[in-house]
Protein backbone atom coordinates (compact mmCIF):
# COMPACT_ATOMS: atom_id res chain seq x y z
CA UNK A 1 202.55 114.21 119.81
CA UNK A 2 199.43 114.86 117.58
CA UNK A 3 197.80 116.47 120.17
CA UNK A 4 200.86 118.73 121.07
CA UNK A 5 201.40 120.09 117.68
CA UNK A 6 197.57 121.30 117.52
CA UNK A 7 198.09 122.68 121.19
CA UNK A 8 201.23 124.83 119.88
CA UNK A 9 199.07 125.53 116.64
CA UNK A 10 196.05 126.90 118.11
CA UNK A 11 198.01 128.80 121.38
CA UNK A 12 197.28 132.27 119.62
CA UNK A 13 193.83 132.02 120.07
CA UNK A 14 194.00 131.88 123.63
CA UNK A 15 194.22 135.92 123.34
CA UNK A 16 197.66 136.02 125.98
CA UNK A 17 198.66 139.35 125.74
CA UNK A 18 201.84 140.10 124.21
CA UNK A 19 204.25 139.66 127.34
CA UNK A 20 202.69 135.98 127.29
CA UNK A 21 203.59 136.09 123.50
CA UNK A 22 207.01 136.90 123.92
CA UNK A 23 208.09 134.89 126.54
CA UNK A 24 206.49 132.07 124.29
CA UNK A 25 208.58 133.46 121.45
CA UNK A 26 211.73 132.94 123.80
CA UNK A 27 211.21 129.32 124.90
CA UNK A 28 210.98 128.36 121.22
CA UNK A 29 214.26 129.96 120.87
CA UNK A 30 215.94 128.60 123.90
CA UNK A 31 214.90 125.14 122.70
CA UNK A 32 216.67 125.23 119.32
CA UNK A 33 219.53 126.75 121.42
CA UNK A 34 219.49 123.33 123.64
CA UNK A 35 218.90 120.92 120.74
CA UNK A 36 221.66 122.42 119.04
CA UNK A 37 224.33 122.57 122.49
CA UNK A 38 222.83 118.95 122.66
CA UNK A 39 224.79 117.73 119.74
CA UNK A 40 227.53 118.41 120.93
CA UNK A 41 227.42 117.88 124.78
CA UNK A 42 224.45 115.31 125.04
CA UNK A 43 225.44 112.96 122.23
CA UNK A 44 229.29 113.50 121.77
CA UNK A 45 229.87 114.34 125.24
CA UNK A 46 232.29 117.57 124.57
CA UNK A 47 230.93 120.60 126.70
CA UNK A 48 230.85 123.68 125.22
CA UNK A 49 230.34 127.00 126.51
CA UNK A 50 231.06 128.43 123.39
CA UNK A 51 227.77 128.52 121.61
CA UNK A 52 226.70 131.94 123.08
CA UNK A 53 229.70 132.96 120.63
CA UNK A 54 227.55 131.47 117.38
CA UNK A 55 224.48 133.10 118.98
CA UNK A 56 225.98 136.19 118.60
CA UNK A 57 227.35 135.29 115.04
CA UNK A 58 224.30 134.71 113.82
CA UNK A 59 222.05 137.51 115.24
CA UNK A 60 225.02 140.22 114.19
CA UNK A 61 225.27 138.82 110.69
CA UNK A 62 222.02 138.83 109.87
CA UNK A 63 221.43 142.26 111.18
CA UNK A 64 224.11 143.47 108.98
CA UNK A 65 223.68 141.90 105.90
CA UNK A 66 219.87 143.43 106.11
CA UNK A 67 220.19 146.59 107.48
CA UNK A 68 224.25 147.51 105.58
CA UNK A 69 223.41 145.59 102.62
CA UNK A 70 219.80 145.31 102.31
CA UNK A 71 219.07 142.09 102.05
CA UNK A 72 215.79 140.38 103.27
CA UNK A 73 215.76 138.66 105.96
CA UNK A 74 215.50 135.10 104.54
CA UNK A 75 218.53 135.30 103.03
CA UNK A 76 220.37 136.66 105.90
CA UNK A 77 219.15 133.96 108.01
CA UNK A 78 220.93 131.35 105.46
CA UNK A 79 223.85 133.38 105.55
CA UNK A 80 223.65 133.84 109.74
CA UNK A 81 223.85 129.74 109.62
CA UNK A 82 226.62 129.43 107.45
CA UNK A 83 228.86 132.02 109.02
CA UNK A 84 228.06 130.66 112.33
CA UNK A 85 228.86 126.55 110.84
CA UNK A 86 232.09 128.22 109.72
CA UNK A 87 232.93 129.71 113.07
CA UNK A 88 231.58 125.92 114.37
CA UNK A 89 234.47 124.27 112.03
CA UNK A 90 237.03 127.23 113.35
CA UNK A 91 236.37 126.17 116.74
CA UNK A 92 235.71 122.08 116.36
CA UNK A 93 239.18 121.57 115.07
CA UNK A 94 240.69 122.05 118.74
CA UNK A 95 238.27 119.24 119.84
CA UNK A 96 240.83 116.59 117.88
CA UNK A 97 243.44 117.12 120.54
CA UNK A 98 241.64 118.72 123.23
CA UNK A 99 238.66 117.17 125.33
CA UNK A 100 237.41 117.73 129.29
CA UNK A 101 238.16 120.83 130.87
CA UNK A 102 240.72 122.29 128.07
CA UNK A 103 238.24 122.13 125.52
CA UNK A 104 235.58 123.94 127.67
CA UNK A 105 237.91 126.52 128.27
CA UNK A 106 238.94 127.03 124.47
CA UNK A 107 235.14 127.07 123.70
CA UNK A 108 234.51 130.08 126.62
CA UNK A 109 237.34 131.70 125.24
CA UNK A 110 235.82 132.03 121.93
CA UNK A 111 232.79 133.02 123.17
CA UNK A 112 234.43 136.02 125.25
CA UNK A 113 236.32 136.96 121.78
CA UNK A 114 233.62 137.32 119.71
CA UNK A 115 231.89 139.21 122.39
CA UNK A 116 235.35 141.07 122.82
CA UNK A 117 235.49 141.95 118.69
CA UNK A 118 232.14 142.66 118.70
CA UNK A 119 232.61 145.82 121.30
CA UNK A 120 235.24 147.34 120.01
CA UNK A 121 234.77 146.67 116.38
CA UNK A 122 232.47 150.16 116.19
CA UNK A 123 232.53 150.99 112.66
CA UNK A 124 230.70 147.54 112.41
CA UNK A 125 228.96 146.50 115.39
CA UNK A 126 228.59 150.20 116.37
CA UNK A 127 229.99 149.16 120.09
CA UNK A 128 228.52 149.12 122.97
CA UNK A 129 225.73 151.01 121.71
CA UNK A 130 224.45 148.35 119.67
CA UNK A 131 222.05 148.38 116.73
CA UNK A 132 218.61 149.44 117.18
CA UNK A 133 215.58 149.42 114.60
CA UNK A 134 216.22 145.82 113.25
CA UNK A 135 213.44 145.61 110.45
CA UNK A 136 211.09 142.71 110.94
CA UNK A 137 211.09 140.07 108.38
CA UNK A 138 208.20 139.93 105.88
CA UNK A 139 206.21 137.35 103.94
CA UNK A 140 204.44 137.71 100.19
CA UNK A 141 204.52 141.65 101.78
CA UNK A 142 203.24 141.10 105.11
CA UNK A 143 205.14 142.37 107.99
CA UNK A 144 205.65 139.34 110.84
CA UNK A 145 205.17 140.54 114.20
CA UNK A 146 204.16 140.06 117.87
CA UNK A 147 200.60 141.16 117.56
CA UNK A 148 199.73 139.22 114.24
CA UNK A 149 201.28 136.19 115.54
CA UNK A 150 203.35 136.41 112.67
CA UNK A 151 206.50 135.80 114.54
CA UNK A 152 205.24 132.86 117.05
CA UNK A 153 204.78 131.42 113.82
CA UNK A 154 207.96 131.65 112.18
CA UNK A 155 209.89 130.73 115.33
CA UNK A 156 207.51 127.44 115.38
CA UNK A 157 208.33 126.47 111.23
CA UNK A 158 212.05 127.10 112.28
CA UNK A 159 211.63 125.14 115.60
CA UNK A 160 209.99 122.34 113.75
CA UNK A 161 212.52 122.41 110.78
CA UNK A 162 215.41 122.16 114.11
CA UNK A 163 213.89 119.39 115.73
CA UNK A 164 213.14 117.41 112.55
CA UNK A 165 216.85 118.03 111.32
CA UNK A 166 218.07 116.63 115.11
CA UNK A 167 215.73 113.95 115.11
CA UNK A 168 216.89 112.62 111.13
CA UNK A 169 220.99 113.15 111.93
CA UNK A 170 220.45 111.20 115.38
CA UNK A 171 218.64 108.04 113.55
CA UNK A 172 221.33 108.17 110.79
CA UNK A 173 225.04 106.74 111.09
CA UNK A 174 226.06 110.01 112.08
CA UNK A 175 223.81 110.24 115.23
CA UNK A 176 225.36 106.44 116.18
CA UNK A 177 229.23 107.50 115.64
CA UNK A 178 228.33 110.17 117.68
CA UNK A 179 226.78 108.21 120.66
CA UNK A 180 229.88 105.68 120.01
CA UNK A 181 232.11 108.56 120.54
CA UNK A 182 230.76 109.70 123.93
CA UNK A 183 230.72 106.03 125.26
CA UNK A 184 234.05 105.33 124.23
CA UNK A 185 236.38 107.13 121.42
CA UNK A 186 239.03 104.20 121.40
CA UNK A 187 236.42 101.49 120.81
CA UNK A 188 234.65 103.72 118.24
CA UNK A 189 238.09 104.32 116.16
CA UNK A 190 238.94 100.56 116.50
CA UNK A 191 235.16 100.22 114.84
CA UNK A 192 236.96 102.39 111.92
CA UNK A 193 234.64 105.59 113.28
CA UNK A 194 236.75 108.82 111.63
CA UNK A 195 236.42 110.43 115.19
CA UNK A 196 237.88 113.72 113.71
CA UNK A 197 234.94 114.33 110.77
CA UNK A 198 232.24 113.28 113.60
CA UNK A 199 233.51 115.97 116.45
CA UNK A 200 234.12 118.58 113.71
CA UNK A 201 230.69 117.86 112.14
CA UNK A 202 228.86 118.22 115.45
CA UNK A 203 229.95 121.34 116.02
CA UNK A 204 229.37 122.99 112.38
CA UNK A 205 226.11 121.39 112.68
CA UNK A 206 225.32 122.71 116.27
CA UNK A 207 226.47 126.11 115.57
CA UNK A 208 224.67 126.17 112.30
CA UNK A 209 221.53 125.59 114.26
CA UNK A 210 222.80 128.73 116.91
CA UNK A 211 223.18 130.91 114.61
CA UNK A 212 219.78 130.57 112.70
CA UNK A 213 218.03 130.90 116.10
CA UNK A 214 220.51 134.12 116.66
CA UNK A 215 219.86 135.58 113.04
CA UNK A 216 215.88 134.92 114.25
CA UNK A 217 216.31 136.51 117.74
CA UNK A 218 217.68 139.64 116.54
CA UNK A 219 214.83 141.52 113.98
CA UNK A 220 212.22 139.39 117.02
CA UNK A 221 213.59 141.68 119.86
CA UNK A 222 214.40 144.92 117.22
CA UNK A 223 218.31 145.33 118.95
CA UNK A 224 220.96 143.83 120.06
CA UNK A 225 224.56 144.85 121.37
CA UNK A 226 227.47 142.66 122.61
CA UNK A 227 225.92 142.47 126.68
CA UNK A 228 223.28 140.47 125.27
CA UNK A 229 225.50 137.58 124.32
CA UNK A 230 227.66 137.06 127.80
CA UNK A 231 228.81 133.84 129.72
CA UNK A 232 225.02 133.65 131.33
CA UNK A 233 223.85 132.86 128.08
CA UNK A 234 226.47 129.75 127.73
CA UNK A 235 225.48 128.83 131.22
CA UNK A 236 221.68 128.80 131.05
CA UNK A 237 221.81 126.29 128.02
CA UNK A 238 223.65 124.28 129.73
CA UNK A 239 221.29 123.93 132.86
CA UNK A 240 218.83 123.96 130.32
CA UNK A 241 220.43 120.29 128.87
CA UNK A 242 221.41 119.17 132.44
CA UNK A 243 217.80 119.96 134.36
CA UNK A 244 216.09 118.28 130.98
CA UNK A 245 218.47 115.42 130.48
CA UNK A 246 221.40 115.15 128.33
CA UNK A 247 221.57 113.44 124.91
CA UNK A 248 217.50 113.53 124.82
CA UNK A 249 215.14 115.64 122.64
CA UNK A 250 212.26 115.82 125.27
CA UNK A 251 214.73 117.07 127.43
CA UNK A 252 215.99 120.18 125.82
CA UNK A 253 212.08 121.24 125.38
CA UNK A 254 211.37 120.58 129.04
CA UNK A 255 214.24 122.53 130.53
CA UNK A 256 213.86 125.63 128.17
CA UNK A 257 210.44 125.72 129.25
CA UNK A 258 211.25 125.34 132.77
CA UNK A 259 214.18 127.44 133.14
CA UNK A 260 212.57 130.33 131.01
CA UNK A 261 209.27 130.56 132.78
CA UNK A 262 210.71 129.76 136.11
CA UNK A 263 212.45 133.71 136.64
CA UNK A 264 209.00 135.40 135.69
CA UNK A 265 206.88 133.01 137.74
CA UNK A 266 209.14 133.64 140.85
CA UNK A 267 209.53 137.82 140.56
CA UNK A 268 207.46 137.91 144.09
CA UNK A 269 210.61 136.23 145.79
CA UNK A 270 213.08 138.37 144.18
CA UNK A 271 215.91 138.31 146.54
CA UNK A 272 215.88 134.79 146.94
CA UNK A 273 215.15 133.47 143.09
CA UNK A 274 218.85 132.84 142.10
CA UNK A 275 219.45 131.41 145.49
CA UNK A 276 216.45 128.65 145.02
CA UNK A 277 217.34 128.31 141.44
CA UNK A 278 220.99 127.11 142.08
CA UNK A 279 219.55 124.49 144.94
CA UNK A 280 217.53 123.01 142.50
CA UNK A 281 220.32 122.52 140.06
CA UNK A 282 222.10 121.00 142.79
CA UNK A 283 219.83 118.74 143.68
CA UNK A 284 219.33 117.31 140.36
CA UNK A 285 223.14 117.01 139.99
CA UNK A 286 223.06 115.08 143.09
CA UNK A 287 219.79 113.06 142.94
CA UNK A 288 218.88 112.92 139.06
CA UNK A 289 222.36 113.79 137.16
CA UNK A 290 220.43 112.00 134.09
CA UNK A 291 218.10 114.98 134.19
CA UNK A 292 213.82 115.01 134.74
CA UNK A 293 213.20 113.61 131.42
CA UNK A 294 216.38 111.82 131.14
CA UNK A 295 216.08 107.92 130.57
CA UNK A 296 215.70 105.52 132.77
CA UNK A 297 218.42 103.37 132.85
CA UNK A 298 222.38 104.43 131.51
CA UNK A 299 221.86 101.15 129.28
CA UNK A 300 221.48 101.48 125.96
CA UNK A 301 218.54 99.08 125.61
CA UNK A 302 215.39 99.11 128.23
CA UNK A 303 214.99 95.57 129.46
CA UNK A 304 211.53 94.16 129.42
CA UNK A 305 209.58 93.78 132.82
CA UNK A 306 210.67 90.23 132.81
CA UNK A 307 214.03 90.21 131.77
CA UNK A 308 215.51 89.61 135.22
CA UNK A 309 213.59 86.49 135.28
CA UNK A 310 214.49 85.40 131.71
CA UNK A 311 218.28 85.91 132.77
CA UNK A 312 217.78 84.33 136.22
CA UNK A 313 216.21 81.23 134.07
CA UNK A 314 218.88 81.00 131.87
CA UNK A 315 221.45 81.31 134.81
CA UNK A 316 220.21 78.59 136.27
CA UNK A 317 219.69 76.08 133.14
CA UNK A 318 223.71 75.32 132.76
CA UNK A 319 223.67 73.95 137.21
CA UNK A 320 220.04 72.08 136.18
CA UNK A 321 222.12 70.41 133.43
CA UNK A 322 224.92 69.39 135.65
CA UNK A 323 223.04 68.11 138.32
């Protein structure tokens, strides 16, 4: 891990040009996208395709609070997470009576009404035509961008700050109501588990985390408009958590990387990219539905190497007794 974090540290002064840059800038983002869809799909086993909505939460309400308002942009991005953990409470109350299918549909149908408001609300959102010349966020006066590495390393502090945050709430109580949730909700409310305040909190949490990555994305890429936050957004995280493996950490890094670099890396087969890239998500669906980095074994615990033999010895100790 040591070794990683002085990888991602020094990565700048490899001198990649700033395509490299940006598309290095993207996988950060994608990650906190999947660690934050992971809350809610990998560890309390709701799927939502409504996250793409607190995306675009985040990245509009930070644009407007800095460029209507004036604020800077660390404020706004506060403000783009609390918005978005509001719209994440809005939207995690129908997950008390709905779960499956009906509560991916409610989540896709906020997503497409956000996107809807945010095209026609023009005085606002300006349309279709989106907002252009996002200002750049700044530090002690310094502007943060592409070519000072200013932004690779605010999108690593933020990714850090994300994946510390995940990794303390699933070690806590909260992490293990949620795991007891996905295995089994009964059992978990006969534990005395308030199933309601976990599902509700996984969501404000997860789209608290969306929309800081959105308020991030936005000043990063200088405009946005309502085609940037569609359905293919919704379903790329979610290959994202499925190719890496659900309910792990690892997992969300791995497929953001994987599924980011994979459409630049294959531009030479053009015609055939999408084609290849849905095989392989059926494959892994088919062959590995646990994901690349998923774990082992579905049991909670891994057994040690001689377990079986333990268990075998222990089996046989009541018959030894008898005979």
């Amino acid at each position: 891990m040591g070794a990683l974090i002085i990888l991602l540290l020094v990565i700048p002064t490899f001198g990649f040009n700033l395509f490299v840059m940006r598309l290095i800038i993207v996988i950060g983002i994608y990650c906190m996208l999947a660690l934050a869809l992971n809350l809610i799909t990998g560890y309390i086993g709701q799927l939502s395709l409504g996250n793409v909505g607190f995306y675009a939460i985040g990245a509009y309400t930070a644009t407007l609070l800095m460029m209507r308002l004036g604020w800077n942009f660390w404020l706004s991005l506060i403000a783009a997470g609390i918005f978005a953990g509001l719209a994440g409470f809005v939207v995690g109350l129908p997950a008390l009576r709905l779960k499956g299918a009906y509560l991916t549909i409610v989540t896709l149908g906020f997503a497409e009404i956000i996107r809807t408001v945010l095209m026609n609300w023009t005085s606002v959102t300006n349309g279709t035509l989106g907002i252009r010349n996002i200002p750049l966020p700044t530090i002690f006066g310094m502007r943060l961008t592409l070519a000072n590495n200013g932004l690779y390393y605010l999108m690593l502090a933020l990714l850090f700050l994300v994946s510390v945050l995940c990794w303390l709430i699933l070690r806590s109580k909260i992490g293990r109501a949620f795991i007891a949730i996905r295995e089994d909700e009964i059992a978990a409310q006969m534990m005395g588990i308030l199933i309601v305040r976990y599902k509700v909190l996984a969501f404000v949490l997860s789209a608290t985390i969306t929309g800081i990555a959105g308020a991030f994305y936005a000043p990063m890429i200088g405009y946005i408009d309502p085609n940037l936050f569609t359905f293919e957004i919704s379903s790329l995280l979610v290959s994202i958590a499925i190719l890496g493996g659900l309910g792990t950490m690892r997992g969300m890094y791995f497929g953001a990387a994987v599924l980011i670099i994979f459409p630049e890396a294959s531009r030479f087969m053009m015609e055939y990219r999408f084609a290849v890239y849905g095989l392989v998500l059926v494959l892994m669906m088919r062959f590995r539905p646990q994901g690349l980095l998923g774990w082992r074994s579905r049991l909670p615990y891994h057994f040690k190497k001689n377990i079986h033999s333990a268990l075998q010895a222990e089996s046989c100790l009541p018959q030894e007794q008898n005979n």
